[in-house]
Protein backbone atom coordinates (compact mmCIF):
# COMPACT_ATOMS: atom_id res chain seq x y z
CA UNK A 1 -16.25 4.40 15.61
CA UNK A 2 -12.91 4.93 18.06
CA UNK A 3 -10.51 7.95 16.62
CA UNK A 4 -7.09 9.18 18.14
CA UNK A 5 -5.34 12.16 17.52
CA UNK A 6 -2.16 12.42 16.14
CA UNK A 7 -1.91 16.00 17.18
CA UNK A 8 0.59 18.13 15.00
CA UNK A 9 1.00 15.25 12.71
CA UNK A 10 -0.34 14.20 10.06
CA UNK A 11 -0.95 10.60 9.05
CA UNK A 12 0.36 8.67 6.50
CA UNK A 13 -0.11 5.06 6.30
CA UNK A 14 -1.82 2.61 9.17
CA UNK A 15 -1.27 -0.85 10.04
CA UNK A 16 -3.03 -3.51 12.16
CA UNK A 17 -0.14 -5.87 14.00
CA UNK A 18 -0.30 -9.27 12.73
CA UNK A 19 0.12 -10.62 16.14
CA UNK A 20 -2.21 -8.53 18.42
CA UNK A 21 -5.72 -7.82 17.21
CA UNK A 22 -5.55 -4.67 19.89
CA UNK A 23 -2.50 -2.85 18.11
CA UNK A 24 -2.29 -0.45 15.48
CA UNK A 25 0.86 1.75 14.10
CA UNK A 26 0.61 4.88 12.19
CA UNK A 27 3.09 6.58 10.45
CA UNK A 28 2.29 10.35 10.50
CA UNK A 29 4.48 13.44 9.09
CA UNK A 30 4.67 17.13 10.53
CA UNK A 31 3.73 20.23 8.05
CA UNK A 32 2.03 16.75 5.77
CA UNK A 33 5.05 15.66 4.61
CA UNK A 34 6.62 18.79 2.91
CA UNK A 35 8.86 19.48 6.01
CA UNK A 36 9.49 18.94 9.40
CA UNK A 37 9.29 15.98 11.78
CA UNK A 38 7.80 12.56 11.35
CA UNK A 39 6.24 10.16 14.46
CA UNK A 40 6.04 6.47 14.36
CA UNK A 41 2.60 5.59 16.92
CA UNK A 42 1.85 2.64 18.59
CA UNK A 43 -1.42 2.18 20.09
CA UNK A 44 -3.94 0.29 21.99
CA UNK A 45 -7.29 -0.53 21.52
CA UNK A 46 -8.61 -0.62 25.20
CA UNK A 47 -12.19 -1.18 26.32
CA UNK A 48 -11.57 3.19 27.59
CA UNK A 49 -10.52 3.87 23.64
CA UNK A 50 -7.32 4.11 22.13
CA UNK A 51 -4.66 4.79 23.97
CA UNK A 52 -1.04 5.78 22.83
CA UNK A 53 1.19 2.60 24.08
CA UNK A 54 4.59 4.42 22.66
CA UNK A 55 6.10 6.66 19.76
CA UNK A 56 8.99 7.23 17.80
CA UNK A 57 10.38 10.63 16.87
CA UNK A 58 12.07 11.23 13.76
CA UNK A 59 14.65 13.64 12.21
CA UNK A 60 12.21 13.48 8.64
CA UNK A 61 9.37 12.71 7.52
CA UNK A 62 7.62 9.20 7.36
CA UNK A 63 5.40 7.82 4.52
CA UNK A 64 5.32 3.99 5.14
CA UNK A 65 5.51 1.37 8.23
CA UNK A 66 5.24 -2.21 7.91
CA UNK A 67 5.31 -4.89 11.01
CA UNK A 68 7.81 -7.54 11.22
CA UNK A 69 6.23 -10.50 10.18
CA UNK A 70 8.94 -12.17 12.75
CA UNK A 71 9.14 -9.70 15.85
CA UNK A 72 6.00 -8.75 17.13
CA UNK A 73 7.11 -5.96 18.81
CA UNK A 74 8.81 -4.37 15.57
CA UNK A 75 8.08 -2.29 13.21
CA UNK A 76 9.69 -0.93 9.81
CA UNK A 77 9.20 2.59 8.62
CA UNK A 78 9.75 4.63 5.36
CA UNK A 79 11.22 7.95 6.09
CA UNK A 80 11.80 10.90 3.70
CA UNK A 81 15.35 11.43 4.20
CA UNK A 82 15.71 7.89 2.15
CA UNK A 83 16.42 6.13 5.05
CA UNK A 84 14.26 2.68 6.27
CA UNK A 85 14.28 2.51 10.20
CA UNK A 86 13.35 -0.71 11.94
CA UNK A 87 12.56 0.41 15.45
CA UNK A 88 11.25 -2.05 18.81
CA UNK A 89 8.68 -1.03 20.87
CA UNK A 90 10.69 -2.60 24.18
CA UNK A 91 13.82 -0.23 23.05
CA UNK A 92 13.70 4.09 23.93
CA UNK A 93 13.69 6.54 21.33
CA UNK A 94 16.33 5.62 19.01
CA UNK A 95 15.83 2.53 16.09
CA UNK A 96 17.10 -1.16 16.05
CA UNK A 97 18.69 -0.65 12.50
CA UNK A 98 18.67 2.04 9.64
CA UNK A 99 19.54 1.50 6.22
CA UNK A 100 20.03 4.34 4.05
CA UNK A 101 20.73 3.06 0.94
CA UNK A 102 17.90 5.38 -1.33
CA UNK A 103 18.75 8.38 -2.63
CA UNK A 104 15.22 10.13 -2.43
CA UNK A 105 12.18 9.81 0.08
CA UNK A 106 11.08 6.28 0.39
CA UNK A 107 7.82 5.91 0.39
CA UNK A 108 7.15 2.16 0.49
CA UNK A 109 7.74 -0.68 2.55
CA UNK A 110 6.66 -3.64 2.83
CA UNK A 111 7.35 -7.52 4.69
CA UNK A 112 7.75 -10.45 2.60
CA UNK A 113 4.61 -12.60 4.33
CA UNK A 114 6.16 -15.99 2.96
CA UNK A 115 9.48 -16.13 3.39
CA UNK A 116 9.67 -13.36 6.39
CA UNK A 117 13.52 -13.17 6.22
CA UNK A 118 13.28 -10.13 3.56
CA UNK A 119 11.63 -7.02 2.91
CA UNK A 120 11.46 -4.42 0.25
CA UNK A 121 10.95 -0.43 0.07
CA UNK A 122 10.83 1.49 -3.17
CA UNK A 123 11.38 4.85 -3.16
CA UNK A 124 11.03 8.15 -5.57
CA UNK A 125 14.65 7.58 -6.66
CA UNK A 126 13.05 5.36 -8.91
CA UNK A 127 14.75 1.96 -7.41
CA UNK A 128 13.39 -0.99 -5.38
CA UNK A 129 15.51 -2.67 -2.91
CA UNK A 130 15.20 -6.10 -0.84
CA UNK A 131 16.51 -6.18 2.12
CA UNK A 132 17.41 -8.71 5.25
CA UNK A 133 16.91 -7.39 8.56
CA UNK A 134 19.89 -8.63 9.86
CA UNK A 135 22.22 -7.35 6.60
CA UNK A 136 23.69 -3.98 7.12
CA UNK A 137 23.08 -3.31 3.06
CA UNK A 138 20.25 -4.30 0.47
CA UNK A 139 20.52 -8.00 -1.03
CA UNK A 140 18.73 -6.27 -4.53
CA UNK A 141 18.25 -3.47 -6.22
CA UNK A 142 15.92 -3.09 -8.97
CA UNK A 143 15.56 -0.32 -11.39
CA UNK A 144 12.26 1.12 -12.24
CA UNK A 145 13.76 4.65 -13.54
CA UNK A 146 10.28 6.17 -12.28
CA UNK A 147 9.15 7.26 -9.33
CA UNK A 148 7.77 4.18 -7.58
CA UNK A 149 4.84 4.47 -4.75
CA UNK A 150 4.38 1.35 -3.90
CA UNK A 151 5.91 -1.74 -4.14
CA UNK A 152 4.93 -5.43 -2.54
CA UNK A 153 5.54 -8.92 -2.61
CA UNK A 154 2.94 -11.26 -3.44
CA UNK A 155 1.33 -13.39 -0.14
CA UNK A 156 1.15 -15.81 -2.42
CA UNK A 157 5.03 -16.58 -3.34
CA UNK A 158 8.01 -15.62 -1.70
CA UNK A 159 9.60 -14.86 -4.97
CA UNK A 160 7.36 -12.84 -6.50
CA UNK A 161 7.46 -8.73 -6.06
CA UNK A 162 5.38 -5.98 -7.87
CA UNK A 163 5.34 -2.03 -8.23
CA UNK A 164 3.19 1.04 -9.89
CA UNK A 165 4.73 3.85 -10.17
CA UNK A 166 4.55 7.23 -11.36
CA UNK A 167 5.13 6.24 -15.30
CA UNK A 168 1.37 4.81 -14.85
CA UNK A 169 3.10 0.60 -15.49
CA UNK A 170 2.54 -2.20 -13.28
CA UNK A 171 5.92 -4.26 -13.19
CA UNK A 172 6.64 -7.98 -11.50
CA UNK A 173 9.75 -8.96 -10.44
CA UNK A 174 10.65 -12.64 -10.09
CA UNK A 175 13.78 -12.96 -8.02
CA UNK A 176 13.98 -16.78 -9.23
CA UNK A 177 15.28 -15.89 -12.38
CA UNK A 178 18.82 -14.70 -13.23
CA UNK A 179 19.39 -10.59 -12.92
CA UNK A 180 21.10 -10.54 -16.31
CA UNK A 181 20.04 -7.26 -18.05
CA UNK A 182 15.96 -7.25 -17.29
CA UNK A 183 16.74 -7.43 -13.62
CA UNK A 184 14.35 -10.43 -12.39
CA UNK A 185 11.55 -7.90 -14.47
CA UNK A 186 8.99 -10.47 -15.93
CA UNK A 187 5.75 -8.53 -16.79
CA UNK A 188 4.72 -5.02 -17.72
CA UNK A 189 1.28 -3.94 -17.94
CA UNK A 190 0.86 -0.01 -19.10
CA UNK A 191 -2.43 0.33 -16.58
CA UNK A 192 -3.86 3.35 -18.68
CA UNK A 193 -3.20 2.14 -21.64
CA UNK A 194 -5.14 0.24 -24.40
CA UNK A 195 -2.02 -1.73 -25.84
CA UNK A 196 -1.07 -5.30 -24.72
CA UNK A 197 1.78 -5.44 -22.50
CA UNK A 198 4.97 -6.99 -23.30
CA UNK A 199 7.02 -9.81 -21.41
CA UNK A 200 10.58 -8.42 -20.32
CA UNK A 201 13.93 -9.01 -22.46
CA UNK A 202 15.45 -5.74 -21.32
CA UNK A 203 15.29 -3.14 -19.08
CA UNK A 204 12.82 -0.51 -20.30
CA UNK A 205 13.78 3.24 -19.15
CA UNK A 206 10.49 5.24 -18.83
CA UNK A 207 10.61 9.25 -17.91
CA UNK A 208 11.85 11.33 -15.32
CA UNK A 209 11.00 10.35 -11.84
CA UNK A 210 10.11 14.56 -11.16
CA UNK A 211 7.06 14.12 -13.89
CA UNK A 212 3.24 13.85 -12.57
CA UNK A 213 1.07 12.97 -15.59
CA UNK A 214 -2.69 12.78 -14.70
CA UNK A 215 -2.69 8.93 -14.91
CA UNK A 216 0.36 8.23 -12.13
CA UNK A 217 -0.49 5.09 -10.15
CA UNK A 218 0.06 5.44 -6.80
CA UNK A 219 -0.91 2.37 -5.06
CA UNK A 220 -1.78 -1.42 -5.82
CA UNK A 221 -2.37 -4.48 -3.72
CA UNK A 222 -2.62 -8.52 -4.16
CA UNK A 223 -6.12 -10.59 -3.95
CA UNK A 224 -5.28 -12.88 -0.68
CA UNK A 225 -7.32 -15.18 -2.16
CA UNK A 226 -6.46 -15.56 -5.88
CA UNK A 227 -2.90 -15.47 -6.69
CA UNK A 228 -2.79 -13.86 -10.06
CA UNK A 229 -5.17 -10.82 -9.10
CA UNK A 230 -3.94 -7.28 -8.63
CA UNK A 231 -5.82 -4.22 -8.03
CA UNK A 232 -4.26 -0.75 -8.74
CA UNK A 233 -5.09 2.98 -8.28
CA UNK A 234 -4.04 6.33 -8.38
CA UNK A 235 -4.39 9.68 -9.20
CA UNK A 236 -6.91 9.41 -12.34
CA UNK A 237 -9.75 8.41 -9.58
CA UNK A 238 -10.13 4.84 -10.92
CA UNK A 239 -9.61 1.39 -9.24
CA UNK A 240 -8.56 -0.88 -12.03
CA UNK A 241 -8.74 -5.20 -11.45
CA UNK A 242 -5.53 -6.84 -13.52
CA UNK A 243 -5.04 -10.62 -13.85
CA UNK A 244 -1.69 -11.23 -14.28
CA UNK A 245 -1.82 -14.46 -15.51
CA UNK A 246 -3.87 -12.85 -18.84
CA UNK A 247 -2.89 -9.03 -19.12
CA UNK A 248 -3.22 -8.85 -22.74
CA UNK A 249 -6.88 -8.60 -22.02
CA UNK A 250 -6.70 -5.27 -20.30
CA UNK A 251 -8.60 -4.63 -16.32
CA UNK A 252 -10.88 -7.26 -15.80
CA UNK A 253 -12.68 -4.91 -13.78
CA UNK A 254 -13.02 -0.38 -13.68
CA UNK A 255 -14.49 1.15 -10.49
CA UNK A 256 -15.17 4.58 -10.85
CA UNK A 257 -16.36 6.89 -8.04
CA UNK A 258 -13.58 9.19 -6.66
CA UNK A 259 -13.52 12.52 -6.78
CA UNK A 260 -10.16 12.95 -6.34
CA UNK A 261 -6.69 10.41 -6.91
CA UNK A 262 -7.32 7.46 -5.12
CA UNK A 263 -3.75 6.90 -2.41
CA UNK A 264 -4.92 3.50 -1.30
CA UNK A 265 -6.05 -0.36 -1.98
CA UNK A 266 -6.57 -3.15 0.21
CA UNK A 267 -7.86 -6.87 -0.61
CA UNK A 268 -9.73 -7.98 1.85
CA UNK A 269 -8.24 -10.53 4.33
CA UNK A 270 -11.37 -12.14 4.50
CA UNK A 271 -13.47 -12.32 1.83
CA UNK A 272 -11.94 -12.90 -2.01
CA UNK A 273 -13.83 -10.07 -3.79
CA UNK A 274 -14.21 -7.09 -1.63
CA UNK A 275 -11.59 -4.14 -1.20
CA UNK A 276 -10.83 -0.82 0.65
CA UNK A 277 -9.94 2.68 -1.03
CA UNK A 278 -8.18 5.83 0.23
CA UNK A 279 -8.38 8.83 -1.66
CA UNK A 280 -8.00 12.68 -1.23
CA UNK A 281 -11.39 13.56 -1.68
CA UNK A 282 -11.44 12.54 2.23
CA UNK A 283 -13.54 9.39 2.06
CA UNK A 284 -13.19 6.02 2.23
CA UNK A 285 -14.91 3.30 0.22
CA UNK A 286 -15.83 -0.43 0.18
CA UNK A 287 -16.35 -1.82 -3.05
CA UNK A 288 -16.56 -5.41 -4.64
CA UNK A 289 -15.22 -6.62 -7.68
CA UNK A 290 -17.82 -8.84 -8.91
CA UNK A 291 -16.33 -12.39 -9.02
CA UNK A 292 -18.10 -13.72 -6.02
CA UNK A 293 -21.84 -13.76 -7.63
CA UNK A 294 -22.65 -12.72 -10.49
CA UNK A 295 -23.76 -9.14 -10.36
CA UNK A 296 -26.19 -7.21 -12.22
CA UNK A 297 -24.95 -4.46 -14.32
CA UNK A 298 -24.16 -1.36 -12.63
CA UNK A 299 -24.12 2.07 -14.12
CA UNK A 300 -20.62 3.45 -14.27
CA UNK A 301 -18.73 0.21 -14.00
CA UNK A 302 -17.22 -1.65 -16.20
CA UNK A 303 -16.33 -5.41 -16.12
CA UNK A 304 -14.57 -7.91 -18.62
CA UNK A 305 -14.99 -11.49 -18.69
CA UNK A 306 -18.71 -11.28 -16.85
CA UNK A 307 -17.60 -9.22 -13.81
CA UNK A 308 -19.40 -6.33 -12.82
CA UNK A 309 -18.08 -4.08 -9.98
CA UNK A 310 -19.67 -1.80 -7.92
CA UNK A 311 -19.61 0.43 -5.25
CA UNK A 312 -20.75 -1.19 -1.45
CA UNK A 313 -20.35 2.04 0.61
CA UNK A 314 -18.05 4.81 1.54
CA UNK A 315 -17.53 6.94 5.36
CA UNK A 316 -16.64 10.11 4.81
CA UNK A 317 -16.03 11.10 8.42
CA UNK A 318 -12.74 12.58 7.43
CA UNK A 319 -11.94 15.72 6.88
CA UNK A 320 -8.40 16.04 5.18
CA UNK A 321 -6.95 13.59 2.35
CA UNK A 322 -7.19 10.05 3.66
CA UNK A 323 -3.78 8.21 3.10
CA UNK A 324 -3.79 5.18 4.31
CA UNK A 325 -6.66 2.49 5.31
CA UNK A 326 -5.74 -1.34 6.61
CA UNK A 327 -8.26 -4.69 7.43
CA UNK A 328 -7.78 -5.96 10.78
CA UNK A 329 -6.45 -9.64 10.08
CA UNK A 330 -8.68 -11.17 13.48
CA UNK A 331 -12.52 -11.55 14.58
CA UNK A 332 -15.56 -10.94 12.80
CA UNK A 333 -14.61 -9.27 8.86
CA UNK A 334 -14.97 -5.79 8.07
CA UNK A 335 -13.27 -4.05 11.10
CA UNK A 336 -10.67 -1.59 9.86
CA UNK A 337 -8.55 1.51 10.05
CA UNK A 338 -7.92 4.68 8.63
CA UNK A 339 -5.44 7.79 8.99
CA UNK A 340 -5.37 10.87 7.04
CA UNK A 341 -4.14 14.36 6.81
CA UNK A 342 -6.95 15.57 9.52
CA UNK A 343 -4.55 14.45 11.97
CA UNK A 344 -7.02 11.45 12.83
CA UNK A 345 -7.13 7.65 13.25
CA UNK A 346 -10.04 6.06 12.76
CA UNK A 347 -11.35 2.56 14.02
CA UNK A 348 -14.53 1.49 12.14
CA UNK A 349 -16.83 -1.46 11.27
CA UNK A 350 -17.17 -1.30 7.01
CA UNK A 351 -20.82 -3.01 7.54
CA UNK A 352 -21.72 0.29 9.01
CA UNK A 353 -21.21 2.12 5.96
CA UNK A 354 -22.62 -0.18 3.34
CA UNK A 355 -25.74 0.21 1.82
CA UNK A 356 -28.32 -2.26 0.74
């Protein structure tokens, strides 16, 4: 295992470059996030460790970065002052662009993979906005009218975008169809609840964006192998499975284990049923979902349809809440990377971790 400190501040979200299997950014916040500072890190993984290759200081808070999926040497980051910054690691100090178009923290952001002219960020003024890097304003906003954590398009369709947010709903977006008064929204699934969703005729207001109920999803993130599966999580401790394609049938797949809210999933990029969690009781965990083999049952989880999830491993080298975790795209699977509130970044190999 490599780590590197991120001395003074505290980490946020992590991601591997998608052109360089030897970078990594982290976007870390002083005082964790409440006030102060936020740094932008780039670094190196060298055969002497890892090794800071530049940084970017900020006048607030960041929650969010996400690489240009067009510029290899830039990154976007999601900054609590509602701002999105998109700085360039061969420019000093100050950022490329800003946008500030939010009216609250945003803490979200994330590169269209298909068609890499746009991005997105969603933010805890309960909106969503898609953006072109070379616009000086957004191209779309889209009301959620609760707090949204995290928001994504699909690597499956350029067209297609998706959110959780703090009302505990999963919501897609498809930007192919006219705004009129559901704003592109084409599917809702309540993740806690038992009901079948609904499809969208209108826009649905939920409640205030300043409520946390127990059951407040937090994060979500696409299959890269099957297009219609989701997986979402947040701060009730469960990892739910969705297939968007049948919702009325409720999670395909519960996978229960966390002590504490869960802050982060991630698909594997390399194998179609295996996935990476985050969570606040300071550990990260590998689990599968089932669909690859059939799996014997497994006490605790729950499947639908014949899946049976489970548990794989968890390192729990961390000492603070771990907030963000991301799968190197290149060489063998299972090499990934983790950041937390401990003021660490970690480097690790899941297949160390796993157990039999």
């Amino acid at each position: 295992m490599l780590e590197y400190r991120t001395q003074g501040f505290n980490g946020y979200a992590v991601k591997y470059s998608p052109f360089f299997d030897s970078r990594i950014a982290v976007a870390s916040s002083q005082h964790f996030g409440l006030v102060g500072n936020g740094r932008l890190y780039v670094l190196g993984l060298t055969p002497k460790g890892i090794i800071a290759e530049k940084w970017f200081d900020t006048q607030d808070s960041l929650f969010d970065l996400a690489w240009s999926e067009t510029h290899e040497n830039q990154v976007l980051v999601a900054a609590g002052d509602g701002s999105v910054k998109l700085f360039d690691i061969g420019i000093d100090e100050f950022p490329v662009q800003s946008w500030k178009e939010h009216l609250r923290e945003v803490f979200a952001v994330h590169w269209n993979l298909v068609s890499k002219n746009t991005f997105c960020s969603s933010s805890w003024d309960g909106t969503i906005r898609v953006w072109n890097p070379t616009r000086p304003t957004s191209l779309i906003t889209l009301p959620i009218h609760s707090c949204t954590y995290s928001a994504s398009f699909s690597p499956h369709s350029p067209s297609l975008l998706s959110s959780v947010s703090s009302d505990s709903h999963f919501r897609l977006f498809d930007l192919r169809t006219p705004a009129s008064a559901s704003n592109h929204l084409a599917l809702t699934i309540p993740i806690h609840s038992a009901q079948a969703p609904t499809q969208i005729s209108s826009t649905q207001p939920s409640g205030p964006a300043g409520q946390f109920p127990p059951n407040e999803a937090l994060t979500h993130d696409w299959n890269k192998y099957r297009s219609s599966i989701v997986a979402t999580a947040g701060v009730d401790r469960l990892i739910r499975t969705f297939d968007i394609r049948a919702p009325g049938q409720g999670p395909l797949v519960i996978l229960p284990g966390h002590d504490y809210a869960v802050r982060r999933v991630s698909w594997s990029p390399h194998l179609s049923d295996t996935l990476l969690s985050a969570s606040y009781d300071m550990t990260c965990r590998i689990w599968t979902d089932g669909s690859a083999k059939a799996e014997p049952p497994h006490a605790g989880s729950k499947g639908f349809g014949g899946e049976q999830g489970r548990e794989l491993g968890r390192m729990g080298r961390h000492t603070e809440f771990v907030c963000g975790v991301d799968w190197c795209l290149f060489g063998s699977e299972g090499w990934v990377a983790s950041t937390g509130w401990d003021e660490r970044l970690c480097v690790w190999d899941v297949r160390e971790f796993m157990g039999p």
